[in-house]
C-alpha atoms as a PDB file:
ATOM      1  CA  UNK A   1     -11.855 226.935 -19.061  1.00  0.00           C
ATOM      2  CA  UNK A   2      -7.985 227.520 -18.850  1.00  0.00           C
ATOM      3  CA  UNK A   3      -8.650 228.561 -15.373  1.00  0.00           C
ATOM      4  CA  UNK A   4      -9.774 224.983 -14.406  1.00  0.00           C
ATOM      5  CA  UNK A   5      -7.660 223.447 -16.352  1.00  0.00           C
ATOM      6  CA  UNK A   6      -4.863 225.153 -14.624  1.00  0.00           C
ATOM      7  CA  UNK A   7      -6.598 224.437 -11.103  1.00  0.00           C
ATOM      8  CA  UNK A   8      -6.763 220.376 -11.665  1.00  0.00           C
ATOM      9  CA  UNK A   9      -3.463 219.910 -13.369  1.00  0.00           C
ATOM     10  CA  UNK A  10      -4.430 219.461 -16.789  1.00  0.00           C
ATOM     11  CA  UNK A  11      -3.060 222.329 -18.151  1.00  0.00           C
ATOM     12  CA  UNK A  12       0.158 221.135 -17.503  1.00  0.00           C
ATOM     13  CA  UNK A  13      -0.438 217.581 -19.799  1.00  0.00           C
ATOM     14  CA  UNK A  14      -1.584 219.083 -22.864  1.00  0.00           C
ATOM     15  CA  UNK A  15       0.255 219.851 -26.410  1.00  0.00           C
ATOM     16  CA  UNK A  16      -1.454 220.019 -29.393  1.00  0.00           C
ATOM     17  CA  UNK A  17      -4.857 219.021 -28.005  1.00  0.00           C
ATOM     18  CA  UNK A  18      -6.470 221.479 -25.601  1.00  0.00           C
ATOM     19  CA  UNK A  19      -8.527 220.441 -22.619  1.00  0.00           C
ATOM     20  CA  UNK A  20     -11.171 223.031 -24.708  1.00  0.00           C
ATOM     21  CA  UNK A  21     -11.053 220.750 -27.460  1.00  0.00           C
ATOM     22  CA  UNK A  22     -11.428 217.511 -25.261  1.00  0.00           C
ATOM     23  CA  UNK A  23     -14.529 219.270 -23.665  1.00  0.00           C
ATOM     24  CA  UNK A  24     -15.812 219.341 -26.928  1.00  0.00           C
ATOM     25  CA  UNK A  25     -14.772 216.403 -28.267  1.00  0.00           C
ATOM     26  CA  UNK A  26     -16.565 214.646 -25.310  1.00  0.00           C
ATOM     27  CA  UNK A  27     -19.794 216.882 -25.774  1.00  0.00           C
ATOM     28  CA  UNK A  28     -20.146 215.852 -29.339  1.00  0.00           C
ATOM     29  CA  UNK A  29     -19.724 212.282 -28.633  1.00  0.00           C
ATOM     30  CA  UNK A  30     -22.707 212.387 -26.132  1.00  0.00           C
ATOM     31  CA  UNK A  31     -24.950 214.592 -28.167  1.00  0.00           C
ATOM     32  CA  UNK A  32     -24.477 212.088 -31.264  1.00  0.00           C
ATOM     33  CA  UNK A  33     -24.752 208.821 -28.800  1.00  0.00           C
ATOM     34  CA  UNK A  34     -21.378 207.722 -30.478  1.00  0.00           C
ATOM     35  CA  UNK A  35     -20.658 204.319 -29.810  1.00  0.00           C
ATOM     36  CA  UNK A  36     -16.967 203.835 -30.138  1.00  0.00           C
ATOM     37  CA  UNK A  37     -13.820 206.502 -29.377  1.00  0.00           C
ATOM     38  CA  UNK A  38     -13.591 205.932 -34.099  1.00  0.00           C
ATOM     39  CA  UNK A  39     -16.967 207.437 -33.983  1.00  0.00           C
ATOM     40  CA  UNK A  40     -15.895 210.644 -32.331  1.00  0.00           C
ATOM     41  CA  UNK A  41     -13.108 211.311 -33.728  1.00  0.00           C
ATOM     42  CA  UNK A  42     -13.883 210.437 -37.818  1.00  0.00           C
ATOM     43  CA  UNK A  43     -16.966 212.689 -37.339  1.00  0.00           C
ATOM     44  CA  UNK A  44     -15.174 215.939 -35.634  1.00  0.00           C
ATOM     45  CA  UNK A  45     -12.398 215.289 -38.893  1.00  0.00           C
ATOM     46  CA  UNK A  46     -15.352 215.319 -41.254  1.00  0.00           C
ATOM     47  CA  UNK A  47     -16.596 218.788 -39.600  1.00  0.00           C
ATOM     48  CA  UNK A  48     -13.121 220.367 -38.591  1.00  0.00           C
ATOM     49  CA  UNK A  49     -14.693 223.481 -40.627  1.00  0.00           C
ATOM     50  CA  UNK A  50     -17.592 224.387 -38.278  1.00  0.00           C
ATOM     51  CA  UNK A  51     -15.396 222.837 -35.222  1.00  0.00           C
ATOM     52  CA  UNK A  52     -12.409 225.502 -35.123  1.00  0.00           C
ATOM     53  CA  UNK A  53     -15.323 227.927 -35.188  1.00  0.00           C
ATOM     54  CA  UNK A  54     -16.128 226.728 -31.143  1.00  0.00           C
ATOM     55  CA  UNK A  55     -13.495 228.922 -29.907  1.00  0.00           C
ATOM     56  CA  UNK A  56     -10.456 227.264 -32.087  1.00  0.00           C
ATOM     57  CA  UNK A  57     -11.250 223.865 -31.041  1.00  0.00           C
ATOM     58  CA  UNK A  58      -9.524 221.096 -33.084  1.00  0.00           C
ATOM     59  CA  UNK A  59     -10.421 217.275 -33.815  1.00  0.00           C
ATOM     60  CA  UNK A  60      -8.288 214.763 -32.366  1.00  0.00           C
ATOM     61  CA  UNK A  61      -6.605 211.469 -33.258  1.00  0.00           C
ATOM     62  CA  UNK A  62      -7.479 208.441 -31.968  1.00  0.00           C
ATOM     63  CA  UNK A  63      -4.374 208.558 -30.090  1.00  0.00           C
ATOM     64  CA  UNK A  64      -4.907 211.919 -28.634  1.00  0.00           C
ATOM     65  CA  UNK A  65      -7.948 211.338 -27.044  1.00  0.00           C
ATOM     66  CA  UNK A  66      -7.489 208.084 -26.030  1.00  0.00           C
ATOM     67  CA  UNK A  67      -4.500 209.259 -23.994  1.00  0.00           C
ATOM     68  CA  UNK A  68      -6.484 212.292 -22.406  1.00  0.00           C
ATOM     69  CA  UNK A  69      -8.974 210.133 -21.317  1.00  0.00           C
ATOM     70  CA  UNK A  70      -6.766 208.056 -19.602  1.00  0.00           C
ATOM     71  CA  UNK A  71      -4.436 210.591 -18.139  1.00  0.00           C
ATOM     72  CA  UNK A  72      -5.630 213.303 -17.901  1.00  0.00           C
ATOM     73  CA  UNK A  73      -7.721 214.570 -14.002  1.00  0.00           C
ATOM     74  CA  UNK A  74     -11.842 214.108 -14.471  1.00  0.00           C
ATOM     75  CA  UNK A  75     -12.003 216.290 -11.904  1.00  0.00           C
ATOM     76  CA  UNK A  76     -12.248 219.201 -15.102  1.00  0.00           C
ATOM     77  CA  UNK A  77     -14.750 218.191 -16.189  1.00  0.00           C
ATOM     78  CA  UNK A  78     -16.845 218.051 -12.653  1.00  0.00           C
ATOM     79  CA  UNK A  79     -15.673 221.450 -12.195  1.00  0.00           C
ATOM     80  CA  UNK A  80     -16.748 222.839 -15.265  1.00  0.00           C
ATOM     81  CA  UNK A  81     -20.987 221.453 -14.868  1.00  0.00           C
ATOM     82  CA  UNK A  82     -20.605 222.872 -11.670  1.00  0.00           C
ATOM     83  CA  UNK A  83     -19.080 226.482 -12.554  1.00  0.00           C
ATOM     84  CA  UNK A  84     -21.156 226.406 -15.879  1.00  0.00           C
ATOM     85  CA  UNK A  85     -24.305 226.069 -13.329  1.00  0.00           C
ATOM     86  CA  UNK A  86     -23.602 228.812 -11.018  1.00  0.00           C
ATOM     87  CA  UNK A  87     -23.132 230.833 -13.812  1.00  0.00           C
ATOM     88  CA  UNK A  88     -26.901 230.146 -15.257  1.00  0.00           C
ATOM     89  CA  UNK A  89     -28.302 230.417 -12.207  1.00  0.00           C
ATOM     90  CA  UNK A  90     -26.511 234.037 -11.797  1.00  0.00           C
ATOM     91  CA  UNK A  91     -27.977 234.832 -15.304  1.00  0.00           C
ATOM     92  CA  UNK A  92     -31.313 233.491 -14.169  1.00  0.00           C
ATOM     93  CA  UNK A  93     -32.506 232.418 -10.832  1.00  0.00           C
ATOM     94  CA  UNK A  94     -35.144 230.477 -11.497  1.00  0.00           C
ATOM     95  CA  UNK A  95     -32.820 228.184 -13.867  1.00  0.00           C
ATOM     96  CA  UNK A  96     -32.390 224.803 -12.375  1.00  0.00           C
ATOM     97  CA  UNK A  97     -34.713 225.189  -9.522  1.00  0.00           C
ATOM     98  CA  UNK A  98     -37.686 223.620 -10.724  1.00  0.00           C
ATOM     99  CA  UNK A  99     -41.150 223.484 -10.582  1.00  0.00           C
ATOM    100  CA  UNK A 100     -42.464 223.312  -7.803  1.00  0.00           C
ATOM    101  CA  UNK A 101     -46.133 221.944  -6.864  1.00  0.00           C
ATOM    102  CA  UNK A 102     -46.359 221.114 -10.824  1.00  0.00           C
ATOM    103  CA  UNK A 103     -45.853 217.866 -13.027  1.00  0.00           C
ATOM    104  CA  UNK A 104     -44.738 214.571 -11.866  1.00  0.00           C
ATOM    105  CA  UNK A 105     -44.512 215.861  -8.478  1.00  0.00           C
ATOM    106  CA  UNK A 106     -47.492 218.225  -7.955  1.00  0.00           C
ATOM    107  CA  UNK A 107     -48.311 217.207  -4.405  1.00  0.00           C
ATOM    108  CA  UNK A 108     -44.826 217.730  -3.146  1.00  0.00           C
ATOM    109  CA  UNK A 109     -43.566 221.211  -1.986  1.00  0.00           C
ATOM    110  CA  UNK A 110     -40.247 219.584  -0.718  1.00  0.00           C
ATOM    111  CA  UNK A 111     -37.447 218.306  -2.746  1.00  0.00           C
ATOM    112  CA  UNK A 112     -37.270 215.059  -3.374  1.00  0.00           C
ATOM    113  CA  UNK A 113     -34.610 212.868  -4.736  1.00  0.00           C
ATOM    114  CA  UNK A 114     -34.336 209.953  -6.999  1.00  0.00           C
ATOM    115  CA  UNK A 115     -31.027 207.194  -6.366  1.00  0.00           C
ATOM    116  CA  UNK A 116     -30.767 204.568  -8.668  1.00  0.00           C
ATOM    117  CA  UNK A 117     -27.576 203.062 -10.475  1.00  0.00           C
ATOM    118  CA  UNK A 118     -26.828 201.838 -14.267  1.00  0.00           C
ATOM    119  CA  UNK A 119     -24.132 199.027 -15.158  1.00  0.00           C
ATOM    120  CA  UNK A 120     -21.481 200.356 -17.963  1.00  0.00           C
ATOM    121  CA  UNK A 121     -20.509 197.432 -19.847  1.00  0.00           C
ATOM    122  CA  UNK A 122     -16.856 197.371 -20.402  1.00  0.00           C
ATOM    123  CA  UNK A 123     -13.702 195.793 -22.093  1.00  0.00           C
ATOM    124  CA  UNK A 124     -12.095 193.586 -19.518  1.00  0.00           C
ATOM    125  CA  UNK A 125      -8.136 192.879 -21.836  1.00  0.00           C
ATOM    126  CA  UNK A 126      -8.738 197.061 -21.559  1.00  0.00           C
ATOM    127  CA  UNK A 127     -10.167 198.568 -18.498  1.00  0.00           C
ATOM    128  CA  UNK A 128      -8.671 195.890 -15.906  1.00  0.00           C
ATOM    129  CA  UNK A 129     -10.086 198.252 -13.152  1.00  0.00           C
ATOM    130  CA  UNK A 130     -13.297 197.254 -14.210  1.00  0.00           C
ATOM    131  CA  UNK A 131     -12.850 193.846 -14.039  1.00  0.00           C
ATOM    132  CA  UNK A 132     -15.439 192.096 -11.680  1.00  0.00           C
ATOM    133  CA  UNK A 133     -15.502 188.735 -13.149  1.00  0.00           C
ATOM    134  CA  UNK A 134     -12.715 186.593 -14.828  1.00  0.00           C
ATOM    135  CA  UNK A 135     -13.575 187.632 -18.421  1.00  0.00           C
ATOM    136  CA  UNK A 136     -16.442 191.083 -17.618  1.00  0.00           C
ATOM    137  CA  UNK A 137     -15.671 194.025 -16.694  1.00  0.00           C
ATOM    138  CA  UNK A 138     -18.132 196.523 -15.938  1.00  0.00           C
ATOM    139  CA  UNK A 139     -18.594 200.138 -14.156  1.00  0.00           C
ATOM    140  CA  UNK A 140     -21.633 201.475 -12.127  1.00  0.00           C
ATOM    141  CA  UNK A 141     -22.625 204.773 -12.268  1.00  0.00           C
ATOM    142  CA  UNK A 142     -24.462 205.608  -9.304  1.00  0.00           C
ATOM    143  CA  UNK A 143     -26.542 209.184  -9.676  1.00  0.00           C
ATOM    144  CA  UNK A 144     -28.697 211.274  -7.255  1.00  0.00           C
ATOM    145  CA  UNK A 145     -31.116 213.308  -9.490  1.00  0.00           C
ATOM    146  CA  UNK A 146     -33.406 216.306  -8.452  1.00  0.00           C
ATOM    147  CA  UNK A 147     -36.890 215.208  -9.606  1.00  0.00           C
ATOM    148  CA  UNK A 148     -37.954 218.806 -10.089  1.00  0.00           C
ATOM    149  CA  UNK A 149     -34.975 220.132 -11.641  1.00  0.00           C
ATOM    150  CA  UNK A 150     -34.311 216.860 -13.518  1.00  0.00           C
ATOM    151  CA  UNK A 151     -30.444 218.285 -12.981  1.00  0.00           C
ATOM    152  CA  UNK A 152     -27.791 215.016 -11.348  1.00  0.00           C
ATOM    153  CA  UNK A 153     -26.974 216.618  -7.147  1.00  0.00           C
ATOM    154  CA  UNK A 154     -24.433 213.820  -7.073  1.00  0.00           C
ATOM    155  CA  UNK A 155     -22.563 211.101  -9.433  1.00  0.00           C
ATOM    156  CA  UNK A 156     -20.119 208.306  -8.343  1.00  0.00           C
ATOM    157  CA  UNK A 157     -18.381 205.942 -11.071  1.00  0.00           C
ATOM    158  CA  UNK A 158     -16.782 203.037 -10.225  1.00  0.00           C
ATOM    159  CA  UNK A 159     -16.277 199.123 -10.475  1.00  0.00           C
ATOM    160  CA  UNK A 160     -19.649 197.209 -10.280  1.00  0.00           C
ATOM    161  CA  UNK A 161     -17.794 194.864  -8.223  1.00  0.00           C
ATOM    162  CA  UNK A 162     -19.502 196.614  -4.997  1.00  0.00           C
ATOM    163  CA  UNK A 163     -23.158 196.545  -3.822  1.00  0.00           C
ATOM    164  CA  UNK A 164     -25.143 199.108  -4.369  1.00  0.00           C
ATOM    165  CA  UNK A 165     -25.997 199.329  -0.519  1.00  0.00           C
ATOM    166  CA  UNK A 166     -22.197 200.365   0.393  1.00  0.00           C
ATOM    167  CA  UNK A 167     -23.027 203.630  -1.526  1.00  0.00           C
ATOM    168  CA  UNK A 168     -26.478 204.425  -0.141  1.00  0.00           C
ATOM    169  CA  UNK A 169     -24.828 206.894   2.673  1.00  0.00           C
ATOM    170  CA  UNK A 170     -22.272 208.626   0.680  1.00  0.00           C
ATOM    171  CA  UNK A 171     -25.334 209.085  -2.529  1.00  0.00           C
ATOM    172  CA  UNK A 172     -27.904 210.685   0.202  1.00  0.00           C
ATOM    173  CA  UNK A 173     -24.764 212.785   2.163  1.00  0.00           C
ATOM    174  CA  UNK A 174     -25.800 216.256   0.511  1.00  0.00           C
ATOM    175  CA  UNK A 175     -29.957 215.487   1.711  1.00  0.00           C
ATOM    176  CA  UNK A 176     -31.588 217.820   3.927  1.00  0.00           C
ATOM    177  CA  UNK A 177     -34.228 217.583   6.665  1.00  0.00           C
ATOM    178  CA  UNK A 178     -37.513 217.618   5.000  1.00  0.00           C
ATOM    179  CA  UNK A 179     -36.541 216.564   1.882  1.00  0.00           C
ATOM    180  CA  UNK A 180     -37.903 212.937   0.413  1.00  0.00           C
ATOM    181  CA  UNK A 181     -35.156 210.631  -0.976  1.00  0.00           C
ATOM    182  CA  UNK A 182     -36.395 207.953  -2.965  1.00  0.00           C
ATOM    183  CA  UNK A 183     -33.943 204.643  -4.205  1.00  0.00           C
ATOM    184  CA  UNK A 184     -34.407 200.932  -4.853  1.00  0.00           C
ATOM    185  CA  UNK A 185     -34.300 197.880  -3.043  1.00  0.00           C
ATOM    186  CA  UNK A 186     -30.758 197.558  -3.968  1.00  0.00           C
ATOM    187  CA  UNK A 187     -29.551 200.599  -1.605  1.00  0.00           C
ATOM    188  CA  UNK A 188     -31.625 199.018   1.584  1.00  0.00           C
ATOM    189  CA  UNK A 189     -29.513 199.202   4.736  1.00  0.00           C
ATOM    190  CA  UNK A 190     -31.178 200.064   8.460  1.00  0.00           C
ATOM    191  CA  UNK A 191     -28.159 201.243   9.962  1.00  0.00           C
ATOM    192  CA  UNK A 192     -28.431 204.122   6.854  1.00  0.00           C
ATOM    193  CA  UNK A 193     -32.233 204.227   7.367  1.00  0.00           C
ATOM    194  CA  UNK A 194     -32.123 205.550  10.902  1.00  0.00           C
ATOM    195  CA  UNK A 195     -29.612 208.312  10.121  1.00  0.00           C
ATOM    196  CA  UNK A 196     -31.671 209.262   7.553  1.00  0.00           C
ATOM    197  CA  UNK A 197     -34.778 209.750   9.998  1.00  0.00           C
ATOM    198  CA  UNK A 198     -32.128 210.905  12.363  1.00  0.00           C
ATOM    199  CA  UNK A 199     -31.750 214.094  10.271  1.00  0.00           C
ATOM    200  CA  UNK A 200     -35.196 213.998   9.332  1.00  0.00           C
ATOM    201  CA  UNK A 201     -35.045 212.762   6.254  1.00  0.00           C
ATOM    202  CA  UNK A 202     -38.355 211.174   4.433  1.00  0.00           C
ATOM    203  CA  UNK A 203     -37.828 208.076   2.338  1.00  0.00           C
ATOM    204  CA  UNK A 204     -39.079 205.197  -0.134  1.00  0.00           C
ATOM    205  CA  UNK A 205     -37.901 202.552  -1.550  1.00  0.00           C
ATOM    206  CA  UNK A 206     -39.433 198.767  -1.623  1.00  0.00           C
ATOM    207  CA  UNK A 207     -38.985 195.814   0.232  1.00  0.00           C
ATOM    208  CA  UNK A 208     -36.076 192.755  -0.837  1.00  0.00           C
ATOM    209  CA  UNK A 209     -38.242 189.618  -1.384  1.00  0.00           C
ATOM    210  CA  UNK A 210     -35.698 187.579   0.799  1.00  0.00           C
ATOM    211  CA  UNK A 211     -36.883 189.950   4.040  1.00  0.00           C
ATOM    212  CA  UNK A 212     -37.762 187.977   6.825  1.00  0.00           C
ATOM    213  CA  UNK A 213     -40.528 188.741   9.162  1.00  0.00           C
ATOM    214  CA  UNK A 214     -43.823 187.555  10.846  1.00  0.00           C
ATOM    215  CA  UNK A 215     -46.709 188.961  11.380  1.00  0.00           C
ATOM    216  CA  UNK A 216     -47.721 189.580  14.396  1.00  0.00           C
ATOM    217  CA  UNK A 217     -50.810 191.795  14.684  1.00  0.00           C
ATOM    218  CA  UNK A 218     -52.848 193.267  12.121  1.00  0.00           C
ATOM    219  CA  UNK A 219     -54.570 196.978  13.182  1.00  0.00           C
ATOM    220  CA  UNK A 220     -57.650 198.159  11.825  1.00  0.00           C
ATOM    221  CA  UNK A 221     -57.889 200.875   9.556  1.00  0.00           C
ATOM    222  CA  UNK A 222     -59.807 203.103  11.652  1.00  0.00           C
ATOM    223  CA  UNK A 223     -57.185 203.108  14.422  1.00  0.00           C
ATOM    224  CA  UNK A 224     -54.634 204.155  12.191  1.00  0.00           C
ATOM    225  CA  UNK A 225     -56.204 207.187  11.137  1.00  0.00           C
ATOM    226  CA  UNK A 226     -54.545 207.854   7.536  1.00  0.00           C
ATOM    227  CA  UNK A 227     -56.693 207.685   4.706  1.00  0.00           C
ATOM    228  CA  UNK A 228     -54.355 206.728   2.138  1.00  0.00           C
ATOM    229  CA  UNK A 229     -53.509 203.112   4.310  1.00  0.00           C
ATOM    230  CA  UNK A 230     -54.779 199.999   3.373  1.00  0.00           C
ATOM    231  CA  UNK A 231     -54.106 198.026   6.841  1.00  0.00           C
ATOM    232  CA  UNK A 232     -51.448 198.417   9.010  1.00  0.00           C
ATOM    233  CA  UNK A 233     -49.160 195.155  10.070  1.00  0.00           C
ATOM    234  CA  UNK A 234     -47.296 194.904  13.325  1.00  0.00           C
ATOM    235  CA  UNK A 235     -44.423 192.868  11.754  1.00  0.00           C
ATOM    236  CA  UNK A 236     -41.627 190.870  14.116  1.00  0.00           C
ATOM    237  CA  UNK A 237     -37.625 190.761  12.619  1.00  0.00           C
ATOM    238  CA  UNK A 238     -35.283 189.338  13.812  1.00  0.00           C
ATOM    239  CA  UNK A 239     -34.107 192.225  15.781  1.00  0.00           C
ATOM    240  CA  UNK A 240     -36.303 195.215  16.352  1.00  0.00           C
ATOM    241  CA  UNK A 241     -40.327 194.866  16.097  1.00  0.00           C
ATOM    242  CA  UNK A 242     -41.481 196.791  13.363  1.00  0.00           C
ATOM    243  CA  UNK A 243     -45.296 198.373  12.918  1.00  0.00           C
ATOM    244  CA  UNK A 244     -45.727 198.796   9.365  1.00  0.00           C
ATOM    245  CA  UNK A 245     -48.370 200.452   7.236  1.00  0.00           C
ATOM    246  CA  UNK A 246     -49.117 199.653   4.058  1.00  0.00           C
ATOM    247  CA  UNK A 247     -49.603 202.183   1.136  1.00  0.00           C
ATOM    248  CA  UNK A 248     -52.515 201.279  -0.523  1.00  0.00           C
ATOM    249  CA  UNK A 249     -50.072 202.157  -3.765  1.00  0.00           C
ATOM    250  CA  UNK A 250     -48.962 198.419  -2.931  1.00  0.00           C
ATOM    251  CA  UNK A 251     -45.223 199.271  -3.914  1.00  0.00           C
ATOM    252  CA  UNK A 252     -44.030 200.709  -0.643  1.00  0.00           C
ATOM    253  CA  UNK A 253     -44.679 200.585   3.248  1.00  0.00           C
ATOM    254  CA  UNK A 254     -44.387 203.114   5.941  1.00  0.00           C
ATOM    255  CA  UNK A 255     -42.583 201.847   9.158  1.00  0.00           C
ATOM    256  CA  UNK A 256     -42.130 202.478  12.816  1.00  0.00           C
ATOM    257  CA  UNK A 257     -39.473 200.701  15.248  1.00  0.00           C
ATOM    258  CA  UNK A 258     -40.745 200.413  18.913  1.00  0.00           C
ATOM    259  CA  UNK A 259     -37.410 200.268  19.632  1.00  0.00           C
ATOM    260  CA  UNK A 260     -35.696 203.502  18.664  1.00  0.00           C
ATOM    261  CA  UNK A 261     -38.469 205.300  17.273  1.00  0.00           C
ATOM    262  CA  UNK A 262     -37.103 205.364  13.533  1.00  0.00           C
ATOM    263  CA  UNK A 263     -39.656 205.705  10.674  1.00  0.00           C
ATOM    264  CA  UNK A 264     -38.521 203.515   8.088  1.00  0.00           C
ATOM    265  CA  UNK A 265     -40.092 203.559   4.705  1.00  0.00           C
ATOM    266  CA  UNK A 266     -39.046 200.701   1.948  1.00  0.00           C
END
């Protein structure tokens, strides 16, 4: 922990309150779902006992870690989840990896992803970064999680001001061929879409209602040759003409551009 600390700078802002301590501090406040920065820090006070027993950590005051939340680098704290990781999956290799071909995703041997987002509600007179509307302020945390590990590959934080779509490239970055990526309709974009088939990556999402298209041929089943298909639609955009199958699951659809030969899924 000091060696971090040291490496990101924080070292070099702290007094009486360690960045072990804020660690903790922060830990405890998540494990207890505390709802305010008073909830944190009257608790650790109540248990300062048991607390100096973590290595010497101490509870702070209000002031304390309100100020090392604001100043101090976050970066720690990314550091640490991802040296605490390597060092359980040195310990144990199988930790974090998995199971594969069981649960949720039993018919799956490759990875897949899940990309979705969640809106922080905010104080907008306090967090003016935040601020997306004259009196709201918000922050979206955007997260790429391993379905089989259930473990976050990727987090971004920032002001909900942007779309979730500007993100979709940077969130699916770390993907790999063969892998299946799935997000919302809120992360569609068809530039982002071919350079994901590009590298030969599989993915699902669902369609905005406000797509336009027209239908221009509908296939038979037989000439499609997939049993899990319903019917297959030969769909006309406003740029490229799309053939697109439907899953008979009714909540995605599996598409082809004549044009460039990207399989699009959403």
């Amino acid at each position: 922990m000091a060696k971090l600390a040291s490496e990101t700078g924080v070292e070099t802002k702290t007094r009486c309150f360690s960045a072990w301590s804020h660690v903790v501090s922060m830990l405890f406040g998540q494990l207890i779902h505390a709802i305010s920065l008073n909830d944190v820090c009257d608790a650790l006070r109540l248990h300062s006992g048991p607390l100096s027993a973590l290595r010497g950590a101490t509870p702070p005051s209000r002031n304390n870690l309100s100020h090392a939340n604001k100043e101090r680098d976050a970066a720690l704290a990314e550091k640490l989840f991802w040296k605490m990781l390597e060092h359980l999956q040195n310990l144990s290799p199988g930790f974090a990896a998995g199971r594969r071909g069981k649960g949720l995703a039993h018919r799956f041997r490759s990875v897949i992803h899940v990309v979705d987002s969640s809106t922080i509600a905010l104080i907008a007179h306090c967090i003016d970064w935040a601020q997306h509307r004259r009196r709201k302020a918000a922050a979206k945390l955007h997260v790429r999680l391993d379905l089989h590990s259930l473990l976050p590959r990727f987090v971004l934080i920032e002001s909900a001001k942007a779309h979730d779509s500007i993100r979709a490239a940077e969130l699916c970055a770390g993907v790999k061929s063969g892998e299946v990526v799935i997000f919302d309709r809120a992360y569609l974009d068809f530039p982002h879409l071919a350079v994901l088939h590009e590298d030969g990556v599989y993915w699902v999402s669902r369609t905005k209602e406000s797509l336009c298209f027209r239908v221009v041929k509908r296939c038979p089943k037989a000439a499609i040759n997939a049993s899990w298909l319903t019917n297959s639609l030969n769909l006309s955009m406003k740029n490229p003409v799309l053939i697109i199958p439907k899953l008979c699951a009714g909540f995605a659809l599996w598409s082809k551009s004549m044009e460039s030969n990207a399989r699009w899924s959403f």
